[in-house]
N, C-alpha and C. Protein backbone atom coordinates (compact mmCIF):
# COMPACT_ATOMS: atom_id res chain seq x y z
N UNK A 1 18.60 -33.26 15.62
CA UNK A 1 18.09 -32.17 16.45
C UNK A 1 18.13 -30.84 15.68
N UNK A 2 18.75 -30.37 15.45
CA UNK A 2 19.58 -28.89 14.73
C UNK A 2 18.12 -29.05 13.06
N UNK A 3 18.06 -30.06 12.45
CA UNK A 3 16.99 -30.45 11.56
C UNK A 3 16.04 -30.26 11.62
N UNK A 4 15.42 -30.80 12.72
CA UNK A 4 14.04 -30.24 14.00
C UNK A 4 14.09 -29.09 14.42
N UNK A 5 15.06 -28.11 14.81
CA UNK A 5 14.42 -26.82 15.32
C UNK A 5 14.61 -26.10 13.86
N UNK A 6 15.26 -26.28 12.88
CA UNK A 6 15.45 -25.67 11.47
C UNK A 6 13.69 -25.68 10.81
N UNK A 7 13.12 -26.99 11.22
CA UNK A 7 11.85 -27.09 10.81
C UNK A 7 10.93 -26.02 11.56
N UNK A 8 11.06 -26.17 12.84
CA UNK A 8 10.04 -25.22 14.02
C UNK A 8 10.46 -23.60 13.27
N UNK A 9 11.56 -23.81 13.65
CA UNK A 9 12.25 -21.89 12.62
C UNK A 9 11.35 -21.71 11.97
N UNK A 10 11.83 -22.54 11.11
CA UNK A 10 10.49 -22.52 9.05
C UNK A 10 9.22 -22.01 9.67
N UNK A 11 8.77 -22.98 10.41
CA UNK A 11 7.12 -23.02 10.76
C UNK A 11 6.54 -21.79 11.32
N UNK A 12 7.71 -21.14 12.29
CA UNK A 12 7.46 -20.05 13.19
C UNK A 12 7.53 -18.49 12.07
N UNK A 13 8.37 -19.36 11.23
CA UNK A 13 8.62 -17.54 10.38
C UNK A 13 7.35 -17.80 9.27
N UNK A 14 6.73 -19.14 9.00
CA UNK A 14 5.86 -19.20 7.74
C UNK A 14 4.43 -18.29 8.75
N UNK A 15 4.37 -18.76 9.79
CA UNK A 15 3.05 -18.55 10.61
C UNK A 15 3.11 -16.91 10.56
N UNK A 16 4.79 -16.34 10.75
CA UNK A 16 4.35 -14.97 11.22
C UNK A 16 4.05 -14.28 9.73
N UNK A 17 4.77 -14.54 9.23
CA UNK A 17 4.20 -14.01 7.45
C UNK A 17 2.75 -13.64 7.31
N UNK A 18 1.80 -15.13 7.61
CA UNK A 18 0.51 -15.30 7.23
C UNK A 18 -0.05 -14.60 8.36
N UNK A 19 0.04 -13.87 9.61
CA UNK A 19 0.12 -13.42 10.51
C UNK A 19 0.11 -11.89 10.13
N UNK A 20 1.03 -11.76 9.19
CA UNK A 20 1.57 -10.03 8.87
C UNK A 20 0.11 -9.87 7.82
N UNK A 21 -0.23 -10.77 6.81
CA UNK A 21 -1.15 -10.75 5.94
C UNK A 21 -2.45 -10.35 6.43
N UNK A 22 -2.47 -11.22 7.53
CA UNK A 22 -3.78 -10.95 8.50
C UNK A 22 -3.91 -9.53 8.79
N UNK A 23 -2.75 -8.93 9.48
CA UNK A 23 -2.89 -7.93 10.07
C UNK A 23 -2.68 -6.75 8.88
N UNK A 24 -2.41 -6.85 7.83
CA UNK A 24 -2.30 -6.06 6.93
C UNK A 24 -3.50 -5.88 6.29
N UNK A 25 -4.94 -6.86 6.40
CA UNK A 25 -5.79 -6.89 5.66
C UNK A 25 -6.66 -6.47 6.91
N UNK A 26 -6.61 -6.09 8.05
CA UNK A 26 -6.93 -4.83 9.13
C UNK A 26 -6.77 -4.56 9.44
N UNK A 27 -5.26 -3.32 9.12
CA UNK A 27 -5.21 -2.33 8.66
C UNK A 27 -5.92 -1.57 7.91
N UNK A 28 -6.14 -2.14 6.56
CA UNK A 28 -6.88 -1.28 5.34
C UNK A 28 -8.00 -0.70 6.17
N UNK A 29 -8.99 -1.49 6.55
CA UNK A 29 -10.24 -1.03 6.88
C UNK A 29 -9.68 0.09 8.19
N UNK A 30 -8.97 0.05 8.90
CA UNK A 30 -8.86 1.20 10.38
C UNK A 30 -8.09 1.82 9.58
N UNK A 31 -7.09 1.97 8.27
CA UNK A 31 -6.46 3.15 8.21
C UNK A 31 -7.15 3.87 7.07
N UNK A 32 -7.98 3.35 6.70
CA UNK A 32 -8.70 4.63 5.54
C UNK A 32 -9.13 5.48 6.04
N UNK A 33 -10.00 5.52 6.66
CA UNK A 33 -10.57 6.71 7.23
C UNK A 33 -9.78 7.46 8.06
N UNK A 34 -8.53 7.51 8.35
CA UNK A 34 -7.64 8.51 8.68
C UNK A 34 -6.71 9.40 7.94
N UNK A 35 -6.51 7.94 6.65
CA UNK A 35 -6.39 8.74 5.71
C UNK A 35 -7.10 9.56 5.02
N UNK A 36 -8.28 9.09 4.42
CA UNK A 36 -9.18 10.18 3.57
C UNK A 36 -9.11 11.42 4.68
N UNK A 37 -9.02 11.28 5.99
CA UNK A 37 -9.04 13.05 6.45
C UNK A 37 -8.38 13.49 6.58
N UNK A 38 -7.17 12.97 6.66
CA UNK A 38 -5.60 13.96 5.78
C UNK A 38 -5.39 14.57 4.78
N UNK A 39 -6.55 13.95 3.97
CA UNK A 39 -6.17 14.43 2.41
C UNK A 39 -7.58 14.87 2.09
N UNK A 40 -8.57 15.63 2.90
CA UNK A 40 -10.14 16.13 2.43
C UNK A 40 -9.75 17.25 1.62
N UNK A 41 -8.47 18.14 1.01
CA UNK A 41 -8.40 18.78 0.20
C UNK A 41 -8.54 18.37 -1.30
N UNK A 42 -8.51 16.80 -1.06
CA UNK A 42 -7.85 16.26 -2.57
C UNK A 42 -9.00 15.13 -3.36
N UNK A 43 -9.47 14.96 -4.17
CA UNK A 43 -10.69 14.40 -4.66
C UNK A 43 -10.68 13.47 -4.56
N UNK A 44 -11.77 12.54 -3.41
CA UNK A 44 -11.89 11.54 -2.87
C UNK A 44 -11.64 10.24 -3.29
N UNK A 45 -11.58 10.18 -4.62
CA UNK A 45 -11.65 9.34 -5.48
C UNK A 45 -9.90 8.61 -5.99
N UNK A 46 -9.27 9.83 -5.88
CA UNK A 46 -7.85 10.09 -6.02
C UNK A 46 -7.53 9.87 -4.86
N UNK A 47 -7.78 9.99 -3.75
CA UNK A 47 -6.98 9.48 -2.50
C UNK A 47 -7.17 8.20 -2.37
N UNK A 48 -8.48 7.45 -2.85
CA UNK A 48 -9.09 5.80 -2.07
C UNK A 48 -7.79 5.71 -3.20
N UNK A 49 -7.34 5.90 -4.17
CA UNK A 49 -6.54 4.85 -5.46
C UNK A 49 -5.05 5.27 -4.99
N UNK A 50 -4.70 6.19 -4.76
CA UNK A 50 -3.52 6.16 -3.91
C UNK A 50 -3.58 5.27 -2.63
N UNK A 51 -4.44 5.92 -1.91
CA UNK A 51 -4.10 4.47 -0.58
C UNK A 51 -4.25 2.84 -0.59
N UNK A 52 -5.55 3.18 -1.71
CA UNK A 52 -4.95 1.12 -2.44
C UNK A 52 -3.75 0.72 -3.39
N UNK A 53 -3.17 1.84 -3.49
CA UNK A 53 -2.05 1.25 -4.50
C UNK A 53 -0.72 1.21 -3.24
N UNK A 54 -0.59 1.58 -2.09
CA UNK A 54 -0.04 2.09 -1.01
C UNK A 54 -0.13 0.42 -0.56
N UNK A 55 -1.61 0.44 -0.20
CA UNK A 55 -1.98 -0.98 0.34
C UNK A 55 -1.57 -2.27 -0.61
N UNK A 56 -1.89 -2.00 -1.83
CA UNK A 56 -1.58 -3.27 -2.74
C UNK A 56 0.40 -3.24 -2.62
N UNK A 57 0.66 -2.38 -2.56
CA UNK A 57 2.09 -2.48 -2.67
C UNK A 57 2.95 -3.17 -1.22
N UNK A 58 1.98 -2.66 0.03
CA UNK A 58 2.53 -3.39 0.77
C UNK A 58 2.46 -4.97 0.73
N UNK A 59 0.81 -5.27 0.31
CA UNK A 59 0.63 -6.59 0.29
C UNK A 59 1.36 -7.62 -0.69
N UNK A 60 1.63 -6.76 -1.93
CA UNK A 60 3.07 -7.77 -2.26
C UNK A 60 3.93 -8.01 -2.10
N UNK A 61 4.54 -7.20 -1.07
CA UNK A 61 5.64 -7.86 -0.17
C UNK A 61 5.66 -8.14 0.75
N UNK A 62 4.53 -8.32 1.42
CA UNK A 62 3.87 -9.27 2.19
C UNK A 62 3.78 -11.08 1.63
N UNK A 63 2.97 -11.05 0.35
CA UNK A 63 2.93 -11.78 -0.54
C UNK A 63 4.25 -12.77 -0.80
N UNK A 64 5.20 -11.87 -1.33
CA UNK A 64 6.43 -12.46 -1.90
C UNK A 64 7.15 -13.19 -0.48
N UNK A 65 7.16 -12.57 0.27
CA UNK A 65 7.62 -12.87 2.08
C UNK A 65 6.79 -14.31 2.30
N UNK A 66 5.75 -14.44 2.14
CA UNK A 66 4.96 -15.69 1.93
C UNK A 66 5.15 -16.64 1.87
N UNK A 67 5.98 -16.30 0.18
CA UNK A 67 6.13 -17.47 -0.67
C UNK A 67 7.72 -17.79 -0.15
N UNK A 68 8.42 -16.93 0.03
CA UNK A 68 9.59 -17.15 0.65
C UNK A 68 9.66 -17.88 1.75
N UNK A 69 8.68 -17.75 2.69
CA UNK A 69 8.51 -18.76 3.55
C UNK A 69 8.29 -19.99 3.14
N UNK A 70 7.22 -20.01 2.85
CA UNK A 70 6.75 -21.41 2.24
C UNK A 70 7.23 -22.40 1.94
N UNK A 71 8.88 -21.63 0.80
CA UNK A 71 9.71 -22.41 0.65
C UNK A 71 10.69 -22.89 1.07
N UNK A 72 10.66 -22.28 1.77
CA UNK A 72 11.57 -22.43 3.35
C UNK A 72 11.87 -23.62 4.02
N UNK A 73 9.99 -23.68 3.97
CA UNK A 73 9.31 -24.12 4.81
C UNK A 73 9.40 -25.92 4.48
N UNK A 74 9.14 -25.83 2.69
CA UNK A 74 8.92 -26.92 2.35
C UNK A 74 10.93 -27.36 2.33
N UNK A 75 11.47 -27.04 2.14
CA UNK A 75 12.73 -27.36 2.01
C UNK A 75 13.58 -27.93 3.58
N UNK A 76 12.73 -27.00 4.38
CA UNK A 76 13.02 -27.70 5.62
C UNK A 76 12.68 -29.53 6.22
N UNK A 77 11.25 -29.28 5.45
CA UNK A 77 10.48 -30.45 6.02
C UNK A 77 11.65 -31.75 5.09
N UNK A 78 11.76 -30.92 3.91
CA UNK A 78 12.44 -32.32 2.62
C UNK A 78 13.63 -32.50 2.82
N UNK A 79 14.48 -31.84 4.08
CA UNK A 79 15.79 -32.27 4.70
C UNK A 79 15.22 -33.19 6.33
N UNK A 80 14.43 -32.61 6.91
CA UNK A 80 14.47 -33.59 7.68
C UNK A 80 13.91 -34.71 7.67
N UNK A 81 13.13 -34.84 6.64
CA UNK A 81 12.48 -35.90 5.84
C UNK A 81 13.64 -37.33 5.54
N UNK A 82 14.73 -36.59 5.10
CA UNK A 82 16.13 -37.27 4.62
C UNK A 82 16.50 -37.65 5.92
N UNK A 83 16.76 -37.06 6.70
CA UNK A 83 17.90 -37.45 7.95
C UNK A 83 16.90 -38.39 9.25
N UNK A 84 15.09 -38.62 8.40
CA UNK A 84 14.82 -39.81 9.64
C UNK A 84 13.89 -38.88 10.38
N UNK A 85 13.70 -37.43 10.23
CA UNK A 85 12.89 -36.73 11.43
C UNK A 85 11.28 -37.20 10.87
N UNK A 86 10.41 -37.49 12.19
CA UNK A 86 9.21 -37.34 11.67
C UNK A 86 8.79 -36.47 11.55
N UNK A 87 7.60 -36.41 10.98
CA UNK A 87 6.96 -34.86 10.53
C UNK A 87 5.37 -35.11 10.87
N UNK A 88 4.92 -34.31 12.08
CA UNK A 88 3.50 -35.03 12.32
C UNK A 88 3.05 -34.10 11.22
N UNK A 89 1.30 -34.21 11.59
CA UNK A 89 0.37 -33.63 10.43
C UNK A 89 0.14 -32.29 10.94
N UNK A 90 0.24 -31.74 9.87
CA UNK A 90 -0.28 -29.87 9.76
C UNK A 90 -1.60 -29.89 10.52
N UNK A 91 -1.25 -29.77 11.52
CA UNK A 91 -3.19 -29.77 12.56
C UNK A 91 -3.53 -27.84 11.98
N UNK A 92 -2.93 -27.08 11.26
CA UNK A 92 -3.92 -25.76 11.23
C UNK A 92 -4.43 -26.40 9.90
N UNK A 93 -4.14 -26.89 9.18
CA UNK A 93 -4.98 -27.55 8.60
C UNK A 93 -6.03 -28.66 8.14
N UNK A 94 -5.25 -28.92 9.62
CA UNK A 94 -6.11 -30.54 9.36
C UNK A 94 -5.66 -31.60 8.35
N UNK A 95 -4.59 -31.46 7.96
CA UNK A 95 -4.31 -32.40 6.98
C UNK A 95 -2.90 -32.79 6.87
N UNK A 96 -2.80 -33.75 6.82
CA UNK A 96 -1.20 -33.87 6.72
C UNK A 96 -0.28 -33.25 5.61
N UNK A 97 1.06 -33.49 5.57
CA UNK A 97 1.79 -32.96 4.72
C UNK A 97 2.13 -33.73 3.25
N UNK A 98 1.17 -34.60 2.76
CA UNK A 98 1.50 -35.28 1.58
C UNK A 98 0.23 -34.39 0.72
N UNK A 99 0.36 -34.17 0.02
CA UNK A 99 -0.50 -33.67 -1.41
C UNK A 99 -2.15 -34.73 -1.07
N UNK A 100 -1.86 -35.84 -0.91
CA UNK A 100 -2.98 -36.53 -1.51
C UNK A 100 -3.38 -36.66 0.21
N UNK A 101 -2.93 -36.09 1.09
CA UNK A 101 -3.75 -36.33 2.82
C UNK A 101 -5.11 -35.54 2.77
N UNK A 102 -5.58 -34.62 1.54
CA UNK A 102 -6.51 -34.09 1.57
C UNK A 102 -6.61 -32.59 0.54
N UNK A 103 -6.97 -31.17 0.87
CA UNK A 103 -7.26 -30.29 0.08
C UNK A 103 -5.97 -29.96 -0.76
N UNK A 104 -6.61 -29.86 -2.02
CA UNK A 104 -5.41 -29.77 -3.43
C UNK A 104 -5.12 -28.24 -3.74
N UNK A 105 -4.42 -27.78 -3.92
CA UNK A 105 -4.31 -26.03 -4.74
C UNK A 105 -5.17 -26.47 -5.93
N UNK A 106 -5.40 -27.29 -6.81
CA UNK A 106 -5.69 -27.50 -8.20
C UNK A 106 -7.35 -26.91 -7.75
N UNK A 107 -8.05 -27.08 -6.71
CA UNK A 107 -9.49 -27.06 -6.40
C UNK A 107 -9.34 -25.85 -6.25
N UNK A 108 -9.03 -24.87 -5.61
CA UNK A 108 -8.99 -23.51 -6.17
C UNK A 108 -9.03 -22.58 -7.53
N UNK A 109 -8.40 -23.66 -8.51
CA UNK A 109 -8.59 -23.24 -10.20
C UNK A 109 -9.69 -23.58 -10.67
N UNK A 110 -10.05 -24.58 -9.71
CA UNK A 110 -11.57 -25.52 -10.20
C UNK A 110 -12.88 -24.02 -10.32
N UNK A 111 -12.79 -23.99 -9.06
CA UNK A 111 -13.51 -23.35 -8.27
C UNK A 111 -13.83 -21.55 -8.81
N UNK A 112 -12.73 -21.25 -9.29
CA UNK A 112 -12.22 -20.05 -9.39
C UNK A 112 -12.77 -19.51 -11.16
N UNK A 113 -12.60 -20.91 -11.83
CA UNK A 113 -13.07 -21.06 -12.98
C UNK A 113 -14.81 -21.13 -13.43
N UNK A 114 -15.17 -21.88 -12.31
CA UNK A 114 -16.46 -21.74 -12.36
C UNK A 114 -17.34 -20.44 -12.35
N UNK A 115 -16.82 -19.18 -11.97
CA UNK A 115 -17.17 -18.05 -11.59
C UNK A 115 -17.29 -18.15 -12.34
N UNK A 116 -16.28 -17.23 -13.26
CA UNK A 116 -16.16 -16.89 -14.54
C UNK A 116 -15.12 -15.16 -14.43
N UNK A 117 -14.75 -14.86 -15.81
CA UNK A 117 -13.18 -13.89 -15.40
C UNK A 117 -13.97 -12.75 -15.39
N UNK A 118 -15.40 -12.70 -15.82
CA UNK A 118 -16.04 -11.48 -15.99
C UNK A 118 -16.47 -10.76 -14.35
N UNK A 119 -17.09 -11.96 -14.44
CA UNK A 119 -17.50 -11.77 -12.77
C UNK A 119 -16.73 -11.02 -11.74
N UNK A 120 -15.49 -11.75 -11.87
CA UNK A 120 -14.29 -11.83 -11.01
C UNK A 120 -13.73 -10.03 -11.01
N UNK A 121 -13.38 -9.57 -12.51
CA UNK A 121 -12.98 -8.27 -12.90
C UNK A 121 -14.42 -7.37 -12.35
N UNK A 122 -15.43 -7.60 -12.89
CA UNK A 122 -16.32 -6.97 -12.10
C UNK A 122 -16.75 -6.20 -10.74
N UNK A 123 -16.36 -7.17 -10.23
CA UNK A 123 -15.79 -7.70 -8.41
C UNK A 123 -14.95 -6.73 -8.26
N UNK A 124 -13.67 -6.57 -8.88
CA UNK A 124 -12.22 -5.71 -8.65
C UNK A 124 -13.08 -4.30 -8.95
N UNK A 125 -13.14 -4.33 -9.63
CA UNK A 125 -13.67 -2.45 -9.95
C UNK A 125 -15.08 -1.91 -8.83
């Protein structure tokens, strides 16, 4: 029992993480424009790079909070895994919890590669 709600814990703190990410990525868009008119003394250009470095800074610890979950998350499942608990399938994903039940991280490098790094940097600026 105590194994099982240790798992739900994991699950509930991984969800709110990806939850905070969400809501951190609208933010940006509703708080710029309150910012840039706080700061119409200061050259527009210089405020968007302060408030994305503001924003990028939150989002890595957002980020790191993530991954902290995650592992949490997975460490939970690989104890109750041991003691006999079942573990149904990840329904927000649709896929169960074994590597090979379906979508890989590796297909993201696939994918990501195909662009190309020029593109990608392009994109950022």
């Amino acid at each position: 029992k105590e194994a099982t709600e240790n798992l739900k814990d994991r699950q509930a703190c991984c969800d709110l993480a990806f939850k905070k990410l969400r809501d951190h990525r609208d933010y940006y868009h509703r708080s710029l424009a309150p910012y840039f008119k706080k700061r119409e003394d200061r050259p527009r250009k210089e405020v968007q790079q302060d408030f994305d470095n503001l924003h990028l800074s939150a989002g890595q610890k957002i980020t790191a909070e993530i991954k902290a979950a995650q592992e949490a998350l997975r460490l939970a499942k690989q104890n109750a895994k041991a003691l006999g608990v079942w573990i149904s399938a990840n329904q927000t994903s649709q896929f169960g919890d074994h590597p090979d039940d379906g979508y890989r991280d590796i297909d993201d490098r696939a994918w990501i590669s195909d662009v190309g790094r020029e593109i990608i940097e392009n994109w950022m600026d």
